[in-house]
PDB file of N, CA and C in Angstrom:
ATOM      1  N   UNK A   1     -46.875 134.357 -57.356  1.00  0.00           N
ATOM      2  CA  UNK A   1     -48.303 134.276 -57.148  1.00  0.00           C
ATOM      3  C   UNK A   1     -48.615 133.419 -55.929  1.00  0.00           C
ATOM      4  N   UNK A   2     -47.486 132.072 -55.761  1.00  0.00           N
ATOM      5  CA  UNK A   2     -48.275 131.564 -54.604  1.00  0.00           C
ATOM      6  C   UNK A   2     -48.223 132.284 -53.161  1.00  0.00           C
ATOM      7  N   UNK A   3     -47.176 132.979 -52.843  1.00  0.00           N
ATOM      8  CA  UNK A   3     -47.083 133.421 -51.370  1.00  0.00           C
ATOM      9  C   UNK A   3     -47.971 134.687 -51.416  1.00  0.00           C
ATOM     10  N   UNK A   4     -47.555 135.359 -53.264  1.00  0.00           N
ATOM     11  CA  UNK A   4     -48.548 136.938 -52.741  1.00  0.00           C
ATOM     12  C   UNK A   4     -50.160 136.745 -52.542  1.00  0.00           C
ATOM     13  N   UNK A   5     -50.497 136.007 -53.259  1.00  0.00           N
ATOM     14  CA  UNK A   5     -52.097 135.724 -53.296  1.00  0.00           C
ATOM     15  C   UNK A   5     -52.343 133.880 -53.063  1.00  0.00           C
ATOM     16  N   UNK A   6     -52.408 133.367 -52.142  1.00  0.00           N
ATOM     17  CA  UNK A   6     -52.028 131.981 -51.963  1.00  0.00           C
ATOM     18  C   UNK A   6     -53.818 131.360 -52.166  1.00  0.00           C
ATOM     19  N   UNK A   7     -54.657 132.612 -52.013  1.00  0.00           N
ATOM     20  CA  UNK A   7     -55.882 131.675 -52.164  1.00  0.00           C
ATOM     21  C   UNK A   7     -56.505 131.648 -53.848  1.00  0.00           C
ATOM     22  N   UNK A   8     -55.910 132.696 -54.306  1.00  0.00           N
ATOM     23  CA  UNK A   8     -55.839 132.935 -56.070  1.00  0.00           C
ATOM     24  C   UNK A   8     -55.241 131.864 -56.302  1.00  0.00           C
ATOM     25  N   UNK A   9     -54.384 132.107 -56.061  1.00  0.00           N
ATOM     26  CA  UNK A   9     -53.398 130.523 -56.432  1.00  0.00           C
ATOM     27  C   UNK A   9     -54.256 129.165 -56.055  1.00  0.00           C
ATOM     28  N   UNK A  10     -54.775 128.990 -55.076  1.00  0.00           N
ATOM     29  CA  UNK A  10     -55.252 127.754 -54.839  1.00  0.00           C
ATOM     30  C   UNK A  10     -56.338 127.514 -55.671  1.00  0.00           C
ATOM     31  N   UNK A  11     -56.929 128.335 -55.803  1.00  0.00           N
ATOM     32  CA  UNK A  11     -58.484 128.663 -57.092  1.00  0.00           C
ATOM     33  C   UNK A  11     -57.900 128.310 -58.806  1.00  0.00           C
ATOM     34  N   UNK A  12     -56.755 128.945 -58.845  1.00  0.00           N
ATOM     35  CA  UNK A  12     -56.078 128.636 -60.329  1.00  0.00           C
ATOM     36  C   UNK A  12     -55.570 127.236 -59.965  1.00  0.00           C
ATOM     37  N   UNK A  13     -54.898 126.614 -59.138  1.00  0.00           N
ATOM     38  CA  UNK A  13     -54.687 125.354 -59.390  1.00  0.00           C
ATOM     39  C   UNK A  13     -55.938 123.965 -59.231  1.00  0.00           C
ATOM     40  N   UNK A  14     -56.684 124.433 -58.177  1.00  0.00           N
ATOM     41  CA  UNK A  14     -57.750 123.613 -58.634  1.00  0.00           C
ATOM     42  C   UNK A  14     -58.735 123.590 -59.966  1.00  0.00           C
ATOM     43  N   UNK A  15     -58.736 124.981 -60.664  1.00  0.00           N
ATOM     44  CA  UNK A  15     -59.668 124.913 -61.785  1.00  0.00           C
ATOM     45  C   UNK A  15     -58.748 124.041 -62.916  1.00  0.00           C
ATOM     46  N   UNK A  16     -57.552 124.624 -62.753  1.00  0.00           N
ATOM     47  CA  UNK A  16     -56.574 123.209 -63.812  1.00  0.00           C
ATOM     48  C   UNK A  16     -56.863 122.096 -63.725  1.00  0.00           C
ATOM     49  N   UNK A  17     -56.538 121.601 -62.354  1.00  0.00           N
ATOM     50  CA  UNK A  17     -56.640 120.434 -62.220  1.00  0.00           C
ATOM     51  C   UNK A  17     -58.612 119.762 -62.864  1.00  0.00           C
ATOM     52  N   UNK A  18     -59.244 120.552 -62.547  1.00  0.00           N
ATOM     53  CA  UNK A  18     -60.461 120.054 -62.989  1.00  0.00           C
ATOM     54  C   UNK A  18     -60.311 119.816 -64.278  1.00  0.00           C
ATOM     55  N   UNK A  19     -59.584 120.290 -64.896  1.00  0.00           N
ATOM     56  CA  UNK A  19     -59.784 120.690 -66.914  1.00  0.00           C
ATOM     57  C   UNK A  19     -58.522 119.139 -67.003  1.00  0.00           C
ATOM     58  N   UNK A  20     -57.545 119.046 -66.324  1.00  0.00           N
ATOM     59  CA  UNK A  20     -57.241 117.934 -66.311  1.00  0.00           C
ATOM     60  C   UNK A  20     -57.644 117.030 -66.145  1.00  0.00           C
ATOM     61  N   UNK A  21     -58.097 116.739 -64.990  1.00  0.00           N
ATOM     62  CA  UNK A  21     -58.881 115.735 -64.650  1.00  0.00           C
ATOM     63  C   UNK A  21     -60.267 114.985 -65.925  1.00  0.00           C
ATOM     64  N   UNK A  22     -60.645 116.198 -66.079  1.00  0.00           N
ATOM     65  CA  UNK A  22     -61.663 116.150 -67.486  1.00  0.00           C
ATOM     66  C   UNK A  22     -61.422 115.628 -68.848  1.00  0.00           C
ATOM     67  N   UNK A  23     -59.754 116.504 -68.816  1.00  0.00           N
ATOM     68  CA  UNK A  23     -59.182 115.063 -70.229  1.00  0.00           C
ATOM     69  C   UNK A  23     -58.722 114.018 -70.225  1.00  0.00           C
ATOM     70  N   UNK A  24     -58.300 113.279 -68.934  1.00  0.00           N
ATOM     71  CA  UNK A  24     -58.311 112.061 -68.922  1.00  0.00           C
ATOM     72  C   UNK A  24     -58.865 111.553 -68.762  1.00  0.00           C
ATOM     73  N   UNK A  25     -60.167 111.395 -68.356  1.00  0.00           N
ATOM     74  CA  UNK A  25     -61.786 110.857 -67.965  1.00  0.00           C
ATOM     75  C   UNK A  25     -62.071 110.650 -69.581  1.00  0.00           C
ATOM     76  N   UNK A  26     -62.357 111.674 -70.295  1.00  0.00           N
ATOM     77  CA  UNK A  26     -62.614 111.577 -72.066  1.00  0.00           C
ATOM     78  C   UNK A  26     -61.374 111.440 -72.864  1.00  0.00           C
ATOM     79  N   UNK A  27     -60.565 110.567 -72.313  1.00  0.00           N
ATOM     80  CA  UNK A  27     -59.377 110.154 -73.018  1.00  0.00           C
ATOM     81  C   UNK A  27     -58.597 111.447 -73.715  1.00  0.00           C
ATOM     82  N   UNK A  28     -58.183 112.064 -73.548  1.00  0.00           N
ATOM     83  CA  UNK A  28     -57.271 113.238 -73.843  1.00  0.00           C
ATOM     84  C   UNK A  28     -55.669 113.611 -73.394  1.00  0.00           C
ATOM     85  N   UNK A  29     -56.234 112.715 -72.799  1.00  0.00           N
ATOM     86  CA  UNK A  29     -54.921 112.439 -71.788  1.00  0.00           C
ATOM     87  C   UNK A  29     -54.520 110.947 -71.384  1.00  0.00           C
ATOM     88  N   UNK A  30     -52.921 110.707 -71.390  1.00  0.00           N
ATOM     89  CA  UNK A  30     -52.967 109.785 -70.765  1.00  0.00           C
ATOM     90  C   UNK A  30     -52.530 108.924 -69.372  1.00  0.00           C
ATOM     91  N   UNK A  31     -52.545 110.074 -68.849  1.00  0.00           N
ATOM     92  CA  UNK A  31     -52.194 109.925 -67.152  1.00  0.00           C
ATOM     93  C   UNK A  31     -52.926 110.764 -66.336  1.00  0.00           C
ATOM     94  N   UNK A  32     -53.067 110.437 -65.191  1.00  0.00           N
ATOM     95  CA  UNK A  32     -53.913 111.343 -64.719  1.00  0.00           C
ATOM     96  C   UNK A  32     -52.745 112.972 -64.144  1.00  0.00           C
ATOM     97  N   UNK A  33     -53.741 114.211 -64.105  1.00  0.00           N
ATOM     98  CA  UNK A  33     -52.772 115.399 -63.328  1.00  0.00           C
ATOM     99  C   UNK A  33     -51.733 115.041 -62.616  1.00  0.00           C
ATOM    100  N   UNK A  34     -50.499 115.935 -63.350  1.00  0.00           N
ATOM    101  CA  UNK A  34     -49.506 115.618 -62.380  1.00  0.00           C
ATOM    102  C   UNK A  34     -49.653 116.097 -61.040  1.00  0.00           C
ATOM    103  N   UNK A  35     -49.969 116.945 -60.638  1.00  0.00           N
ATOM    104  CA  UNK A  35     -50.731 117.807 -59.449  1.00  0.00           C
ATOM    105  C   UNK A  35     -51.160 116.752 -58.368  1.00  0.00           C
ATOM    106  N   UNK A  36     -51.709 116.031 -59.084  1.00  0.00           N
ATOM    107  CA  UNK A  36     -53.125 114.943 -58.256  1.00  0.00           C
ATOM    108  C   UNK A  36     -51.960 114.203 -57.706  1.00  0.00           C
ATOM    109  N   UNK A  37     -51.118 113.259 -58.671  1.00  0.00           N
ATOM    110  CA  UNK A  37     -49.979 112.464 -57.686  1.00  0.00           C
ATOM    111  C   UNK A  37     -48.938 113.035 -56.917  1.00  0.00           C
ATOM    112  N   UNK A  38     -48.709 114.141 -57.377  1.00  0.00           N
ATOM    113  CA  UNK A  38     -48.241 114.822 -56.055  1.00  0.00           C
ATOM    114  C   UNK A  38     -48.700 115.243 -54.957  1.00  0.00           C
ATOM    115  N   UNK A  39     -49.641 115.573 -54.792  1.00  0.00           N
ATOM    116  CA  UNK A  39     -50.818 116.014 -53.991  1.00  0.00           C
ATOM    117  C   UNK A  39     -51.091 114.636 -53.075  1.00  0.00           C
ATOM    118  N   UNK A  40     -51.669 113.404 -53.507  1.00  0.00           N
ATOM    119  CA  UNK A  40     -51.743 112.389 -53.197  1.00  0.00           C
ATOM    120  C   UNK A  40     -50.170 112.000 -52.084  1.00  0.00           C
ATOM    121  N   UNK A  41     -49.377 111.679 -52.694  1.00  0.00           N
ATOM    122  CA  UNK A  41     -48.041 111.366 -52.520  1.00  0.00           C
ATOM    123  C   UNK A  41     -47.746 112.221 -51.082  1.00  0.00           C
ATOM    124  N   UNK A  42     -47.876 113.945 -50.737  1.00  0.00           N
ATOM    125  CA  UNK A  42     -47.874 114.476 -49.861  1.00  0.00           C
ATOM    126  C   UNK A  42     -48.848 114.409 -49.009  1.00  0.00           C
ATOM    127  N   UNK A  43     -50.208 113.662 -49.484  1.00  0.00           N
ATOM    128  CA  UNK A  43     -50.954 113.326 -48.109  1.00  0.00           C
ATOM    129  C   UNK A  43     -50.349 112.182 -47.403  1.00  0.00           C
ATOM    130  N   UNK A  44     -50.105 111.260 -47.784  1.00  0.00           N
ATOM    131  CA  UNK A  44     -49.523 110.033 -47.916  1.00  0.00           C
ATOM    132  C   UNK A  44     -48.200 109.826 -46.660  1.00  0.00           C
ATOM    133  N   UNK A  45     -47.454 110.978 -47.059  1.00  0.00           N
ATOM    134  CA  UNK A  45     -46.575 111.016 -46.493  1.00  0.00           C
ATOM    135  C   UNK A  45     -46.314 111.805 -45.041  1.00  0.00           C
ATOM    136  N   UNK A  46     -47.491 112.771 -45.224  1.00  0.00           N
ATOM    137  CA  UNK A  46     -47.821 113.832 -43.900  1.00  0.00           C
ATOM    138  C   UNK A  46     -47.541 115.608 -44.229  1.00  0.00           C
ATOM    139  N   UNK A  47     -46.983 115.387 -45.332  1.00  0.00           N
ATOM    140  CA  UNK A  47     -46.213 116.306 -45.967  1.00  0.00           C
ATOM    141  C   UNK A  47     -47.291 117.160 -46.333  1.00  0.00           C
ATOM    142  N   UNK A  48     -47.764 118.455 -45.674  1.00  0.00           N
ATOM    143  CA  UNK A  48     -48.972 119.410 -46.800  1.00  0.00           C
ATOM    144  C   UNK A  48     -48.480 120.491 -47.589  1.00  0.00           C
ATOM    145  N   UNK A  49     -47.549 120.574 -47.519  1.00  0.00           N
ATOM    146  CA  UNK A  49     -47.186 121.638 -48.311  1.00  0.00           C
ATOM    147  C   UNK A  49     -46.416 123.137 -47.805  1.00  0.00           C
ATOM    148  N   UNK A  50     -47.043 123.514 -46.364  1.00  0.00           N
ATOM    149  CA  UNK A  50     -46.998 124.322 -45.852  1.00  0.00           C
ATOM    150  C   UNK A  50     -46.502 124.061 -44.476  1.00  0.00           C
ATOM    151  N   UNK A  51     -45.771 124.773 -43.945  1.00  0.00           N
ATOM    152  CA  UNK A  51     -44.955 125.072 -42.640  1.00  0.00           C
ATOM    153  C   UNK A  51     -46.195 125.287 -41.717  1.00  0.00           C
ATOM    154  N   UNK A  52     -45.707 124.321 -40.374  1.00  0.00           N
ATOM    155  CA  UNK A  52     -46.583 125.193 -39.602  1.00  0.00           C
ATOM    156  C   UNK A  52     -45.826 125.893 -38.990  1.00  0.00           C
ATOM    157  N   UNK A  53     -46.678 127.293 -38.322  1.00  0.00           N
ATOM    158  CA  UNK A  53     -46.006 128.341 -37.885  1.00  0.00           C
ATOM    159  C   UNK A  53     -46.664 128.357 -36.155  1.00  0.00           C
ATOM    160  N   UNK A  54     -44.970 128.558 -35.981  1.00  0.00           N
ATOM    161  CA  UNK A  54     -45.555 128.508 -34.153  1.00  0.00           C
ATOM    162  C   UNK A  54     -45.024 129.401 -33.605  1.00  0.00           C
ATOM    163  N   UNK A  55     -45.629 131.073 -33.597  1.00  0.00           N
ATOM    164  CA  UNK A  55     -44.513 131.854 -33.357  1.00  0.00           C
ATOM    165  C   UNK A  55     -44.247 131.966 -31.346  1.00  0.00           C
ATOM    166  N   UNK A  56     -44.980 131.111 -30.986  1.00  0.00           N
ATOM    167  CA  UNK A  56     -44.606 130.677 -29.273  1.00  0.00           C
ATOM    168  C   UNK A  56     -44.121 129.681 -28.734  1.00  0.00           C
ATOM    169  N   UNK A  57     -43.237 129.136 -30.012  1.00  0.00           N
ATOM    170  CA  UNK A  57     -42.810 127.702 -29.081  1.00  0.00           C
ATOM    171  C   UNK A  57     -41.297 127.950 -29.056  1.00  0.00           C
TER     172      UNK A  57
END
């Protein structure tokens, strides 16, 4: 799903993360999304996830 439809995918992982995010706010949880510290962690680092593509260099 992520390479064939990558913006489906991005839509399904943010609506998770919201429903996550939501049970640890009302205690349901007790850490926040694992998603989020990874996510975090790869801004952090420079790291986005994705290749850039340079097909002229």
């Amino acid at each position: 799903m992520w390479l064939a439809k990558p913006e489906t995918a991005r839509r399904v992982r943010q609506r998770i993360g919201t429903i996550l995010d939501w049970a640890y706010a009302s205690g349901y949880r007790e850490s926040e999304a694992p998603m989020r510290a990874i996510t975090n962690v790869q801004h952090s680092s420079g790291f986005c996830g994705r290749p850039l593509l340079r097909p002229f260099s």
